[in-house]
PDB file of N, CA and C in Angstrom:
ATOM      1  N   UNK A   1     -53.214  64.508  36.135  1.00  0.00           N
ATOM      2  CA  UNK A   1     -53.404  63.158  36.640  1.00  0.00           C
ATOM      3  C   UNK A   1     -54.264  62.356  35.666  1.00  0.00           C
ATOM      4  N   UNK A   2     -53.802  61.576  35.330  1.00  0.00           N
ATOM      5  CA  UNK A   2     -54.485  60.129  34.529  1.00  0.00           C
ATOM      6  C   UNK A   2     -55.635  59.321  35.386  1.00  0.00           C
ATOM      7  N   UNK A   3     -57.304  59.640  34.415  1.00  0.00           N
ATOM      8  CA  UNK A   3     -57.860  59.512  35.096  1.00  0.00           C
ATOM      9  C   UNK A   3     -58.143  57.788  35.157  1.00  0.00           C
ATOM     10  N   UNK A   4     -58.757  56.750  35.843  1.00  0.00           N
ATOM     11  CA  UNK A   4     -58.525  55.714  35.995  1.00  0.00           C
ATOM     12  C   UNK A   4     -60.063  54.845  36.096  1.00  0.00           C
ATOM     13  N   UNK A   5     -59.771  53.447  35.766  1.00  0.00           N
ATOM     14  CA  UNK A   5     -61.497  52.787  35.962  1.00  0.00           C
ATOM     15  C   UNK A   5     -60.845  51.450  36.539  1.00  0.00           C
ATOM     16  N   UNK A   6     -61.533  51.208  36.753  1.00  0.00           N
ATOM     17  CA  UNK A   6     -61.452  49.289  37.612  1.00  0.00           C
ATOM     18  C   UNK A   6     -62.349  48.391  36.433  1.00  0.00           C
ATOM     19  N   UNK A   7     -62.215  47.446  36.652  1.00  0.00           N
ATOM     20  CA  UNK A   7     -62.848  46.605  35.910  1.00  0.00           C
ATOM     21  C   UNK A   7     -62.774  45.276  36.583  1.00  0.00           C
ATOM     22  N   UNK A   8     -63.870  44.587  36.417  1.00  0.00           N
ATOM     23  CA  UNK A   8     -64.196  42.900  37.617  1.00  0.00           C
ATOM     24  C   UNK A   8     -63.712  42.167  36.755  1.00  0.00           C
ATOM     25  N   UNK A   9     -63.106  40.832  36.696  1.00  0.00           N
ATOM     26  CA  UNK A   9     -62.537  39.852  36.011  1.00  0.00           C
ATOM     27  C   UNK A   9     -64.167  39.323  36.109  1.00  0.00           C
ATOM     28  N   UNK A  10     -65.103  39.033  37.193  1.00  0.00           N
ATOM     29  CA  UNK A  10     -65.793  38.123  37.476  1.00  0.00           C
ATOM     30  C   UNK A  10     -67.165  38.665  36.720  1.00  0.00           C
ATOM     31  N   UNK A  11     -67.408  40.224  36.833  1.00  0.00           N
ATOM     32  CA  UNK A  11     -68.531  40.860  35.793  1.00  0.00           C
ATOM     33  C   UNK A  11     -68.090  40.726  34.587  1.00  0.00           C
ATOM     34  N   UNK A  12     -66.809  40.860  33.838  1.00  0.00           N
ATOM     35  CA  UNK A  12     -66.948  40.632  32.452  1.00  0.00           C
ATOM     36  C   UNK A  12     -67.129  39.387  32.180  1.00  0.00           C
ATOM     37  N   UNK A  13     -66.643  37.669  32.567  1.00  0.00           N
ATOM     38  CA  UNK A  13     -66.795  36.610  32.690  1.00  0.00           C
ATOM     39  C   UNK A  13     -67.940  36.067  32.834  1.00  0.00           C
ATOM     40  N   UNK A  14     -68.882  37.003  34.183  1.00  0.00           N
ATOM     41  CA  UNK A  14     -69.896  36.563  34.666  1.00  0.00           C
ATOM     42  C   UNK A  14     -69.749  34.727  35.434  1.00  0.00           C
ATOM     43  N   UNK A  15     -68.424  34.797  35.947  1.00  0.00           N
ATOM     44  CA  UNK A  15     -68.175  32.969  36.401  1.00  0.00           C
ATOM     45  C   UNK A  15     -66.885  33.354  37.451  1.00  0.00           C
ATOM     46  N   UNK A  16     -66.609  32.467  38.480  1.00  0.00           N
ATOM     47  CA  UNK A  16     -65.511  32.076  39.471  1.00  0.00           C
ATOM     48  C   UNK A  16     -64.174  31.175  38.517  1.00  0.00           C
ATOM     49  N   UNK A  17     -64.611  31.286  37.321  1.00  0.00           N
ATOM     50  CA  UNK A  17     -64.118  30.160  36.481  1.00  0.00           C
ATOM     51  C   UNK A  17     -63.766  30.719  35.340  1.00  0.00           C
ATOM     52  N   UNK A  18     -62.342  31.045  35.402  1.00  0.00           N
ATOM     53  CA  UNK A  18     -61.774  31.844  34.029  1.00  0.00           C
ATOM     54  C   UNK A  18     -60.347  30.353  33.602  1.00  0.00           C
ATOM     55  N   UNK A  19     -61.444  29.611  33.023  1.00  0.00           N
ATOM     56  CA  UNK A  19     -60.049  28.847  32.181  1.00  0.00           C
ATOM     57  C   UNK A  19     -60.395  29.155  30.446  1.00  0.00           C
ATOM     58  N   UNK A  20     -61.210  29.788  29.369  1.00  0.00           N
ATOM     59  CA  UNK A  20     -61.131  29.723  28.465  1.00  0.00           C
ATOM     60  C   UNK A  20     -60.528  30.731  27.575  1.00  0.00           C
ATOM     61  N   UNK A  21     -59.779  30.541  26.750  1.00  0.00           N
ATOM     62  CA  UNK A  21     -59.096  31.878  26.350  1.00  0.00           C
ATOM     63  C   UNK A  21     -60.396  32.824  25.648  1.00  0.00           C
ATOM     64  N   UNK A  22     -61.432  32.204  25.170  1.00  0.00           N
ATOM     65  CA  UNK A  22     -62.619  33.194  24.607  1.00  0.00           C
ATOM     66  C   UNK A  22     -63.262  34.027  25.691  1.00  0.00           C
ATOM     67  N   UNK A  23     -63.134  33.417  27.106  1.00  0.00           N
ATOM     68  CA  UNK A  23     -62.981  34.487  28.010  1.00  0.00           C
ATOM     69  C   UNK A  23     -62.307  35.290  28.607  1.00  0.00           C
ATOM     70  N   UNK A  24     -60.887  34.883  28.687  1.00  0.00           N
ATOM     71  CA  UNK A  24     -59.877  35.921  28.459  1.00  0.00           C
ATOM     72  C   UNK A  24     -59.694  37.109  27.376  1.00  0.00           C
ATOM     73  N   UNK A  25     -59.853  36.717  25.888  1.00  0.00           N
ATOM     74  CA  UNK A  25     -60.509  37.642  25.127  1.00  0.00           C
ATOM     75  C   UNK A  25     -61.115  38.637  25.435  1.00  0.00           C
ATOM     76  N   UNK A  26     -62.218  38.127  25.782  1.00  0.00           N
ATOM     77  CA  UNK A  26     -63.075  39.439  26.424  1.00  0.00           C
ATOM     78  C   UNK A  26     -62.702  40.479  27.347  1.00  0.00           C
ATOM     79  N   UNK A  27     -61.760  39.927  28.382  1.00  0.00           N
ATOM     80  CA  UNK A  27     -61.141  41.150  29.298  1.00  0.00           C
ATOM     81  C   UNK A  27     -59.854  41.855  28.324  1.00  0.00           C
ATOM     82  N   UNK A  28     -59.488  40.782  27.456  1.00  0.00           N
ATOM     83  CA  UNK A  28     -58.376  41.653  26.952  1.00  0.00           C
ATOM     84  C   UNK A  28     -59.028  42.863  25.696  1.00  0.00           C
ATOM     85  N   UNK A  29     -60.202  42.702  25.227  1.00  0.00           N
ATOM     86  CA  UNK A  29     -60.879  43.450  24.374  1.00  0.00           C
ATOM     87  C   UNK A  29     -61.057  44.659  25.338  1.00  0.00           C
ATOM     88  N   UNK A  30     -61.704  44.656  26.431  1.00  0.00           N
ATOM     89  CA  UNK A  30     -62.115  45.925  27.249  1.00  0.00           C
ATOM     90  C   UNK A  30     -60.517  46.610  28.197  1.00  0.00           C
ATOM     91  N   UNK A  31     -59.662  45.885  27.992  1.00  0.00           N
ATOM     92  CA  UNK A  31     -58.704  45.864  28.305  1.00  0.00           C
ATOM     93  C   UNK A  31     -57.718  47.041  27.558  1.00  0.00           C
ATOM     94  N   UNK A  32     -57.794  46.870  26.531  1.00  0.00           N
ATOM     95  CA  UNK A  32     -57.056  47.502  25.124  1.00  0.00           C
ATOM     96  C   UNK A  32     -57.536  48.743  25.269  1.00  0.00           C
ATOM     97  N   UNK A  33     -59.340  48.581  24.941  1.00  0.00           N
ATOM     98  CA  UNK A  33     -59.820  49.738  24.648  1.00  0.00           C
ATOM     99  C   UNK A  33     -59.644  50.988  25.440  1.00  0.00           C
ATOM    100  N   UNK A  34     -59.416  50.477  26.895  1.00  0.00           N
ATOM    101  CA  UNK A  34     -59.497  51.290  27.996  1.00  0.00           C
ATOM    102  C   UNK A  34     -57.777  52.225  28.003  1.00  0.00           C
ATOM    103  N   UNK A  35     -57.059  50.792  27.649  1.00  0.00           N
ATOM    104  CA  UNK A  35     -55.339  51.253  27.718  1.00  0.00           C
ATOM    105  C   UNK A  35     -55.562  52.097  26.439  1.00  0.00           C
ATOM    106  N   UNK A  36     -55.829  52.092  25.237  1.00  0.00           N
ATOM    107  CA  UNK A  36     -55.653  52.657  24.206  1.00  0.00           C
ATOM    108  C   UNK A  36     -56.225  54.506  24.335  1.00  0.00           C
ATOM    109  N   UNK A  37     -57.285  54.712  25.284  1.00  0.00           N
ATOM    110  CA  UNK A  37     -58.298  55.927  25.674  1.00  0.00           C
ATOM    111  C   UNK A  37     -57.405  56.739  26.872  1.00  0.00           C
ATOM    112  N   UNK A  38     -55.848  55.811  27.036  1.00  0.00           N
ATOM    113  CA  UNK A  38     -55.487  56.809  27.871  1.00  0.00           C
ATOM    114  C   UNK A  38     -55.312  56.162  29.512  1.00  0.00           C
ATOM    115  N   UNK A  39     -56.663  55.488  29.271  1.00  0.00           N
ATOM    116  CA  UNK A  39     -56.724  55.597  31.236  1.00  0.00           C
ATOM    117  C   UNK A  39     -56.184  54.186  31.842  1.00  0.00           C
ATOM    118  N   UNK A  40     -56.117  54.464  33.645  1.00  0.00           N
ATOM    119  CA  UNK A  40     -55.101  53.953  33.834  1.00  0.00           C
ATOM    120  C   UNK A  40     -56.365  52.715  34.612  1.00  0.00           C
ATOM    121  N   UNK A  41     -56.009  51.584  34.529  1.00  0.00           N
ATOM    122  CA  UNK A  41     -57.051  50.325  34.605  1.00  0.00           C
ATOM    123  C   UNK A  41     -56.771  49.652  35.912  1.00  0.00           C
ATOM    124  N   UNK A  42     -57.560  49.306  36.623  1.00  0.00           N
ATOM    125  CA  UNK A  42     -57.653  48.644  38.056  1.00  0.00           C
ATOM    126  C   UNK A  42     -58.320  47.031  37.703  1.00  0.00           C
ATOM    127  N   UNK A  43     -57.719  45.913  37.440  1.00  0.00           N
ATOM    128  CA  UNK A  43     -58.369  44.476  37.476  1.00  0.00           C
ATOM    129  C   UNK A  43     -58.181  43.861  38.343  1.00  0.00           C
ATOM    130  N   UNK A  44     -59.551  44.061  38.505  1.00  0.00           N
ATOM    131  CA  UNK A  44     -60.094  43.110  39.473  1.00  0.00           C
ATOM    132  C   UNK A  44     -60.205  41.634  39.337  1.00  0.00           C
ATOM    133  N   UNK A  45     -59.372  40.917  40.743  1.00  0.00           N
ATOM    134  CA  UNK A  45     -60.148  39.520  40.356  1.00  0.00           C
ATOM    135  C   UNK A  45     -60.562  39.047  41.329  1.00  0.00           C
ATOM    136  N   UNK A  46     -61.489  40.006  42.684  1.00  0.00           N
ATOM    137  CA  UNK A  46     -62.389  39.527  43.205  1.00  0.00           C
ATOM    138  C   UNK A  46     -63.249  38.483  43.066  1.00  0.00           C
ATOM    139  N   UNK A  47     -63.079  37.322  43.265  1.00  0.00           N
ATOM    140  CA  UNK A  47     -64.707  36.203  43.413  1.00  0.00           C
ATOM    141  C   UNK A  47     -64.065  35.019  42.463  1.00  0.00           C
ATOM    142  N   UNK A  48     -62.876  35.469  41.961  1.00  0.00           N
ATOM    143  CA  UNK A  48     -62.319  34.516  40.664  1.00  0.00           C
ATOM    144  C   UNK A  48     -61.779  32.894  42.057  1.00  0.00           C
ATOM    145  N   UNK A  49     -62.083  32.030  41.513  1.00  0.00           N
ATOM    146  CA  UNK A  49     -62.103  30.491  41.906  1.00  0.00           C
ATOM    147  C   UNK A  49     -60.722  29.981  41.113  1.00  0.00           C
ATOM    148  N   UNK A  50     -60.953  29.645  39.600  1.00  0.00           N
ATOM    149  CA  UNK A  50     -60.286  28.813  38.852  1.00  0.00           C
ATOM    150  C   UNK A  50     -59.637  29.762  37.962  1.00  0.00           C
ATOM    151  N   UNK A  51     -58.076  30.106  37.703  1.00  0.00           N
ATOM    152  CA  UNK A  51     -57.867  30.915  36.948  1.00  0.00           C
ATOM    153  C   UNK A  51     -56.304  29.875  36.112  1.00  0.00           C
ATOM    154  N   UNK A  52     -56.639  30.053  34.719  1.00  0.00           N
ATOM    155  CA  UNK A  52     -55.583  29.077  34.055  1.00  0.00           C
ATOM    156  C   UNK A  52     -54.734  30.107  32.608  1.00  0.00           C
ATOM    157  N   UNK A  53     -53.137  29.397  32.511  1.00  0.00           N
ATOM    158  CA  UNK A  53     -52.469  30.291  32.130  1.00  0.00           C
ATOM    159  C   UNK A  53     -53.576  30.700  30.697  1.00  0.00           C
ATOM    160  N   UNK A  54     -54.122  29.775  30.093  1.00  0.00           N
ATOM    161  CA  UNK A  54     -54.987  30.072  28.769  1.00  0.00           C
ATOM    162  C   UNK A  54     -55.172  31.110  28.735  1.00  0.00           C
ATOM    163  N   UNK A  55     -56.483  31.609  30.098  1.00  0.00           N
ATOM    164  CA  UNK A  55     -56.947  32.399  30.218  1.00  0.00           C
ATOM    165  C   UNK A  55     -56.367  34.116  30.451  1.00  0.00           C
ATOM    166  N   UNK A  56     -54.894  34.087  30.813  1.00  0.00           N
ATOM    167  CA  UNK A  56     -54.157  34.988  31.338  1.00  0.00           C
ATOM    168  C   UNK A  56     -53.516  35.235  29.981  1.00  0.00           C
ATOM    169  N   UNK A  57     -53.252  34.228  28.973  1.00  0.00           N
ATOM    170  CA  UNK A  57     -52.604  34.985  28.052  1.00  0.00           C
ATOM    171  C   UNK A  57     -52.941  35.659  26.679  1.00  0.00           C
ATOM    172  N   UNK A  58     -54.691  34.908  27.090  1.00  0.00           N
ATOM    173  CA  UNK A  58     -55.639  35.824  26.339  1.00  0.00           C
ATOM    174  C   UNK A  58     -56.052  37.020  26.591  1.00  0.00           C
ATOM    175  N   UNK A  59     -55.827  37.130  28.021  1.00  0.00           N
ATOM    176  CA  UNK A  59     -56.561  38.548  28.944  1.00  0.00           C
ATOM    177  C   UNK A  59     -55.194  39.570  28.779  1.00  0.00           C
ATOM    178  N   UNK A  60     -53.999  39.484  29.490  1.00  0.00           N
ATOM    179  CA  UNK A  60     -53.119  39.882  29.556  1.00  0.00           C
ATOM    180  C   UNK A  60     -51.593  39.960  28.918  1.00  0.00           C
ATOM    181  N   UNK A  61     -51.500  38.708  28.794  1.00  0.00           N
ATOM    182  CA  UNK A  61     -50.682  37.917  27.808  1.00  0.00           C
ATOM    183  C   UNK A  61     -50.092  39.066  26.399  1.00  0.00           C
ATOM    184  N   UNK A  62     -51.347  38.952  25.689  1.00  0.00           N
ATOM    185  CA  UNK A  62     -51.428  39.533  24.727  1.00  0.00           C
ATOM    186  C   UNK A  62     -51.271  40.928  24.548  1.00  0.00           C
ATOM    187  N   UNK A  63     -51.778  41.861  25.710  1.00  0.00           N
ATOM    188  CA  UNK A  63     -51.624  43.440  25.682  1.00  0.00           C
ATOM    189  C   UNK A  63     -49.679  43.276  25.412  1.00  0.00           C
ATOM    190  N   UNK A  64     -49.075  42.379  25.312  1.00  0.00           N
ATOM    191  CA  UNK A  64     -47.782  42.858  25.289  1.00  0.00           C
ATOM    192  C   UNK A  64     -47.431  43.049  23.680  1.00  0.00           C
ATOM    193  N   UNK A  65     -48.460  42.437  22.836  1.00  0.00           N
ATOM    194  CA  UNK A  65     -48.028  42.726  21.341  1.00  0.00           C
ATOM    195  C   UNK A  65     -48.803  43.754  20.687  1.00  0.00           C
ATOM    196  N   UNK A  66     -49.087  44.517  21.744  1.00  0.00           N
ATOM    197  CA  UNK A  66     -49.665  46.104  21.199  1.00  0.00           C
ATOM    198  C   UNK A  66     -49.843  47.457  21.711  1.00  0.00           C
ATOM    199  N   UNK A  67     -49.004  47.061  23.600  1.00  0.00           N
ATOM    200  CA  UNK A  67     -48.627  48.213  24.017  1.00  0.00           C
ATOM    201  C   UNK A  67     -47.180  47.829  24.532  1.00  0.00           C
ATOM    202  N   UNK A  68     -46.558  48.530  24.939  1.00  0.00           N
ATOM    203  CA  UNK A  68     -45.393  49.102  25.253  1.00  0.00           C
ATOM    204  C   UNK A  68     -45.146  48.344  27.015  1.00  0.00           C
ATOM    205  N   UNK A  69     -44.231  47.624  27.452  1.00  0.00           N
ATOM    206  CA  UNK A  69     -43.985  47.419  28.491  1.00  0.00           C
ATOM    207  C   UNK A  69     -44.040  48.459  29.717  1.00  0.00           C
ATOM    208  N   UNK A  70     -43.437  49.681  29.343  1.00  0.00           N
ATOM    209  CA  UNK A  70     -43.931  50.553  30.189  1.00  0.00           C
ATOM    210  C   UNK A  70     -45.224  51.429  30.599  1.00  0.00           C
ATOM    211  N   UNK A  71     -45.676  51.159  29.183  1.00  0.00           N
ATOM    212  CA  UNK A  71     -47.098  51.409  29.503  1.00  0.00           C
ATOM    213  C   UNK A  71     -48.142  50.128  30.224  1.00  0.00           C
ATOM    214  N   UNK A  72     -48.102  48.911  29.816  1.00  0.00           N
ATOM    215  CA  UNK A  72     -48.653  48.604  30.692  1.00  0.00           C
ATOM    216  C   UNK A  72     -48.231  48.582  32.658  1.00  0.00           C
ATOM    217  N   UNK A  73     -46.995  48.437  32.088  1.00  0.00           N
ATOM    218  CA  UNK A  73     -46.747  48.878  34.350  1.00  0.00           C
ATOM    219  C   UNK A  73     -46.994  49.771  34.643  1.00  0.00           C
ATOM    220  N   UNK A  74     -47.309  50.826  33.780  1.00  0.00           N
ATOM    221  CA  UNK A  74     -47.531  52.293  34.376  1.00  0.00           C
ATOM    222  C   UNK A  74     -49.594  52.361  33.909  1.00  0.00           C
ATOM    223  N   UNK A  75     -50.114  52.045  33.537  1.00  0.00           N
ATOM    224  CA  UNK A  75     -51.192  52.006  33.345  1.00  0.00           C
ATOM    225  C   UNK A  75     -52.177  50.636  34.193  1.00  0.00           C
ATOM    226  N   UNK A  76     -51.644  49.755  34.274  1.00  0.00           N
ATOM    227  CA  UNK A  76     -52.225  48.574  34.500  1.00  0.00           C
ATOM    228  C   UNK A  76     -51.902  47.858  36.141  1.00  0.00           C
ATOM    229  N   UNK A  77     -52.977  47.933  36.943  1.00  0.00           N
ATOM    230  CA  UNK A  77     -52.846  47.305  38.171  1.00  0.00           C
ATOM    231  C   UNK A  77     -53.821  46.179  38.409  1.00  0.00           C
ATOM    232  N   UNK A  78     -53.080  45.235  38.995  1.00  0.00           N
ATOM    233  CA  UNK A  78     -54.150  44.120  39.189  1.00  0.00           C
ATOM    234  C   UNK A  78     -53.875  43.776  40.838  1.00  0.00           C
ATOM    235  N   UNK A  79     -55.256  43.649  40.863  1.00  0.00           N
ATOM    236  CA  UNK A  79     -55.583  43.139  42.509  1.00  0.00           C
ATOM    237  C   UNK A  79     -56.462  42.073  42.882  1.00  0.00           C
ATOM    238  N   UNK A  80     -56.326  41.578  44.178  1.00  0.00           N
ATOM    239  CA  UNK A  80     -57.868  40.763  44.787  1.00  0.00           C
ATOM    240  C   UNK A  80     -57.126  39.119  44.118  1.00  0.00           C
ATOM    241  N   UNK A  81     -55.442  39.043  43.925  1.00  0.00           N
ATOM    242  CA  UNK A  81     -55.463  37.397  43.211  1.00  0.00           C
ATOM    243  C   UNK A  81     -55.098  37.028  44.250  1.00  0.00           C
ATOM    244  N   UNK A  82     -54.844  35.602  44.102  1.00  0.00           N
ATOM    245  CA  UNK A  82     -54.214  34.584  44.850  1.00  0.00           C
ATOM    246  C   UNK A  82     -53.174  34.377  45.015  1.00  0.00           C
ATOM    247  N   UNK A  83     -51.627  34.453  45.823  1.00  0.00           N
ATOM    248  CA  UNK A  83     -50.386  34.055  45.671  1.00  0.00           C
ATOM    249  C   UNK A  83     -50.162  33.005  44.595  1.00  0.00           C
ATOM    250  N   UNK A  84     -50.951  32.082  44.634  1.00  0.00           N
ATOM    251  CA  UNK A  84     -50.609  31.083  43.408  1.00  0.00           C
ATOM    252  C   UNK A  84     -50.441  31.743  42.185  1.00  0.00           C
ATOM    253  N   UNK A  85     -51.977  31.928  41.807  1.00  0.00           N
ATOM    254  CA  UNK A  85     -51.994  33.137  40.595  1.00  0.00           C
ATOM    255  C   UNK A  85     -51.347  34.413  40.257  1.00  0.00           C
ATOM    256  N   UNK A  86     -50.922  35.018  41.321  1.00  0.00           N
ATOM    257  CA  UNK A  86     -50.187  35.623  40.870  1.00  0.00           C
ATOM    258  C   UNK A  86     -48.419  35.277  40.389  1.00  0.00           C
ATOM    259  N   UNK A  87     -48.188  34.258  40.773  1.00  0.00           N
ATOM    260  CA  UNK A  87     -47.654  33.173  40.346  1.00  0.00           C
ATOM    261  C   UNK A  87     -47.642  32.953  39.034  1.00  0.00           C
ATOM    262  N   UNK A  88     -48.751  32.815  38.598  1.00  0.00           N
ATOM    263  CA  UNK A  88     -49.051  31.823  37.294  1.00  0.00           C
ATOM    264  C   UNK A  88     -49.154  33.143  36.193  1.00  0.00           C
ATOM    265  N   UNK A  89     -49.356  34.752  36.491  1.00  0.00           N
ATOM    266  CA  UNK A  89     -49.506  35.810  36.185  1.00  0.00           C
ATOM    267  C   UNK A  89     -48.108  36.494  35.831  1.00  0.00           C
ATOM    268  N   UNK A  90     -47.556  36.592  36.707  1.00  0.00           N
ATOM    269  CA  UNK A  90     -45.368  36.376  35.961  1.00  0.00           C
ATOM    270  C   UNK A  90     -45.080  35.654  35.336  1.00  0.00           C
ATOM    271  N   UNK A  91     -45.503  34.360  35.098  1.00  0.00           N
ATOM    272  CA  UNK A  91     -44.862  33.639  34.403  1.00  0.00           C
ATOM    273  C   UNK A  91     -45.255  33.544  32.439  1.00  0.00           C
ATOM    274  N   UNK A  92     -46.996  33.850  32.731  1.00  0.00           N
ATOM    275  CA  UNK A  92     -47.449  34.405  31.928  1.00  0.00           C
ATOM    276  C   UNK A  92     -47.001  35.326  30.938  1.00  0.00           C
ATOM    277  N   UNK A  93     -46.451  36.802  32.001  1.00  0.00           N
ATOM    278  CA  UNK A  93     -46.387  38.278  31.333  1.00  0.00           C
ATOM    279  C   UNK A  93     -44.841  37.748  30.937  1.00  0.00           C
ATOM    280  N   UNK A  94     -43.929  36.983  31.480  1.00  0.00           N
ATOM    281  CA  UNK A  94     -42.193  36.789  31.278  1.00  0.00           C
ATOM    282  C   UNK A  94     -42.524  36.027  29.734  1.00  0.00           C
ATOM    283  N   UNK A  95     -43.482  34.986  29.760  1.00  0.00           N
ATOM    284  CA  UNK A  95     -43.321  34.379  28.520  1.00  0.00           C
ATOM    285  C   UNK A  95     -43.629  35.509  27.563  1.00  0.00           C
ATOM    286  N   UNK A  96     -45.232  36.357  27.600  1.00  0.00           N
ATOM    287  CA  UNK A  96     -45.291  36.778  26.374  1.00  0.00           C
ATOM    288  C   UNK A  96     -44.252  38.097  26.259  1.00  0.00           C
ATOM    289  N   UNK A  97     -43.348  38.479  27.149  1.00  0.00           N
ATOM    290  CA  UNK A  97     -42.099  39.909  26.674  1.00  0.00           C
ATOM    291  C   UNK A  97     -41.246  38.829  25.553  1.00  0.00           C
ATOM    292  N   UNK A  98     -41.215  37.315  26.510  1.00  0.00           N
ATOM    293  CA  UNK A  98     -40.185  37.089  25.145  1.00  0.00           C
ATOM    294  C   UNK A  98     -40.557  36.758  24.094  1.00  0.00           C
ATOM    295  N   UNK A  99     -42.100  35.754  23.949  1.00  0.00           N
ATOM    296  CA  UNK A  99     -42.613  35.771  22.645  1.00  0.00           C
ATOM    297  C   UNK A  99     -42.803  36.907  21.957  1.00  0.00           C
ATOM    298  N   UNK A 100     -43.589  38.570  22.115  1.00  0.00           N
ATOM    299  CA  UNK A 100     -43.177  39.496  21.444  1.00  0.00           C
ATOM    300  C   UNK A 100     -41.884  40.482  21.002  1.00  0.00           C
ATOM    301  N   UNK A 101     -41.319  39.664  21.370  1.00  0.00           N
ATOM    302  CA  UNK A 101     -39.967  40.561  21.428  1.00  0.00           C
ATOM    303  C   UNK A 101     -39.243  40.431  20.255  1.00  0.00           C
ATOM    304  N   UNK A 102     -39.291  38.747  19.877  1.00  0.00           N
ATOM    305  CA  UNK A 102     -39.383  38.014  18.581  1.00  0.00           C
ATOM    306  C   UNK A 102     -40.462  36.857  18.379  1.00  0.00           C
ATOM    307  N   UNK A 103     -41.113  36.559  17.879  1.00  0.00           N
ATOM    308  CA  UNK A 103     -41.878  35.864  17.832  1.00  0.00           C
ATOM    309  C   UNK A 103     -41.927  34.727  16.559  1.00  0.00           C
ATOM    310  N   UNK A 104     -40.804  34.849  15.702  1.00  0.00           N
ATOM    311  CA  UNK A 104     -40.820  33.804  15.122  1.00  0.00           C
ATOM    312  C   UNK A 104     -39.315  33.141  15.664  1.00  0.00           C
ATOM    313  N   UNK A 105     -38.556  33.536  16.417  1.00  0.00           N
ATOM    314  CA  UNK A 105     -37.348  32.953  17.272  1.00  0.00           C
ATOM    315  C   UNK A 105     -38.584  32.212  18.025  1.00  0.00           C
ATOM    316  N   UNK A 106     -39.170  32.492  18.782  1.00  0.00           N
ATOM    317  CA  UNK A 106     -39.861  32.069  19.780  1.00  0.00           C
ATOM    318  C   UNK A 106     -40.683  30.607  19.247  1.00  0.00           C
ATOM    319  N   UNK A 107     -41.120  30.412  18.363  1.00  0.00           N
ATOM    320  CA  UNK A 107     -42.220  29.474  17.932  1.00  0.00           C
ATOM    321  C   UNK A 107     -41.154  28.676  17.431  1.00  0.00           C
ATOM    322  N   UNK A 108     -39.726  28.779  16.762  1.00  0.00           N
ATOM    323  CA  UNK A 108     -38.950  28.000  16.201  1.00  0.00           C
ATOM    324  C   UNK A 108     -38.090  27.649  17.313  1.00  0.00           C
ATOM    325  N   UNK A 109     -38.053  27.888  18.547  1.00  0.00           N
ATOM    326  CA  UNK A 109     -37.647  27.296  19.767  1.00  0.00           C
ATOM    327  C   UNK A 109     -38.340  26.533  20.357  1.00  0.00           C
ATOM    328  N   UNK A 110     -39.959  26.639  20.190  1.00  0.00           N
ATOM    329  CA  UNK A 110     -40.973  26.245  20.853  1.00  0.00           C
ATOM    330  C   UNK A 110     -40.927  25.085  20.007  1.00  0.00           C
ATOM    331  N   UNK A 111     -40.892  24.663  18.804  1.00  0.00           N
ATOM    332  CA  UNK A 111     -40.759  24.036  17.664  1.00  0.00           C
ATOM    333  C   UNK A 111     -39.472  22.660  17.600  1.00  0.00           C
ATOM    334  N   UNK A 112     -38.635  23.346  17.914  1.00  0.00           N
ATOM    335  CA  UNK A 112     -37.311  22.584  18.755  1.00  0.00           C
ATOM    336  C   UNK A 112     -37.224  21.719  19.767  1.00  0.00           C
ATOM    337  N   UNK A 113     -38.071  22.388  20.979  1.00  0.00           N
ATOM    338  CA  UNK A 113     -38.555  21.939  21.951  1.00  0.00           C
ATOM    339  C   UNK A 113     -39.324  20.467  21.977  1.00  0.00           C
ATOM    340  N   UNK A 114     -40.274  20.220  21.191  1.00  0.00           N
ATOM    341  CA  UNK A 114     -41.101  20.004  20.864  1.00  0.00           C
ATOM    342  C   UNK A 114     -40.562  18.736  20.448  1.00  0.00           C
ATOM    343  N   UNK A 115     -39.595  19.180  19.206  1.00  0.00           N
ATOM    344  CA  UNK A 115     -39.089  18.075  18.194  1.00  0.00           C
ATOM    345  C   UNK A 115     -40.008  17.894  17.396  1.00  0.00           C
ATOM    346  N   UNK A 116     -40.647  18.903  17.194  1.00  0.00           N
ATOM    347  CA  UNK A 116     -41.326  18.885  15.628  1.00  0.00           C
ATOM    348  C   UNK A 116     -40.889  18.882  14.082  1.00  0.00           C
ATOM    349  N   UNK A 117     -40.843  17.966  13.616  1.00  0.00           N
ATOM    350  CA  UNK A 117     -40.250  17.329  12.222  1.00  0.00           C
ATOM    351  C   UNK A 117     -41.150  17.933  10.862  1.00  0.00           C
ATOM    352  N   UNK A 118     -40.722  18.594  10.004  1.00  0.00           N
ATOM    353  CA  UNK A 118     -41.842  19.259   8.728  1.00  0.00           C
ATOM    354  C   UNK A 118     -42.059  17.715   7.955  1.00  0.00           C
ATOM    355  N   UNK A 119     -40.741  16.950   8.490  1.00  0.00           N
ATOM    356  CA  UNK A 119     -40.486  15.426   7.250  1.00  0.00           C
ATOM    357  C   UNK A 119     -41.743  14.571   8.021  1.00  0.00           C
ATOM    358  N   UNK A 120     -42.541  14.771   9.346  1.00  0.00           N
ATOM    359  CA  UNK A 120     -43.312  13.553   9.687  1.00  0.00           C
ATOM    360  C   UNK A 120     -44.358  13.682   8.469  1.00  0.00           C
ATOM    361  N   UNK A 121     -44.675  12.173   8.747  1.00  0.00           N
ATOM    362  CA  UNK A 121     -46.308  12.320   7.888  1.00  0.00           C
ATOM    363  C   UNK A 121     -47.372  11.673   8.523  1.00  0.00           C
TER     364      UNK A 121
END
């Protein structure tokens, strides 16, 4: 059995208020380390108030361009959100499978989108 730890969105933050990705960072740093050691991670987002995609795709977002999709569903549980947020948490993890999947398709769609011109000045 894979042994397991929890971790508070609101103790690593220390705030009800996770909109900055430099605080998302931070859960995704203790995040990694924990997925990378093996064990299987419990996030918490007890006490969390304000939670924005920034922040989700710094925290979570990102574990998709350095572990394995099945490892994070099989390692990674999150609890204690909000129907909204968890909401805003799929839509999150759907964008970054397809931004890592290719990621310069992705930015040259995003780019498209956009109607970003190399000719403006």
């Amino acid at each position: 059995m894979n042994k397991g730890m929890s971790l508070s969105i609101f103790e690593i933050v220390g705030s009800p208020i996770c909109v900055a990705s430099g605080d998302g960072q931070k859960v995704y740093d203790r995040l990694a380390a924990t997925l990378k050691e093996g064990l299987n991670v419990t996030l918490s987002f007890h006490n969390i108030t304000i939670l924005t995609s920034a922040f989700l795709n710094a925290a979570i977002g990102q574990l998709y361009g350095s572990f394995s999709e099945e490892q994070i569903r099989s390692m990674l549980t999150v609890r204690d959100m909000q129907p909204d947020d968890l909401a805003l948490l799929k839509r999150v993890v759907e964008t970054a499978k397809l931004y890592f999947k290719d990621p310069k398709k992705f930015d040259r769609a995003v780019q498209e989108a956009l109607g970003s011109d190399s000719d403006e000045s």
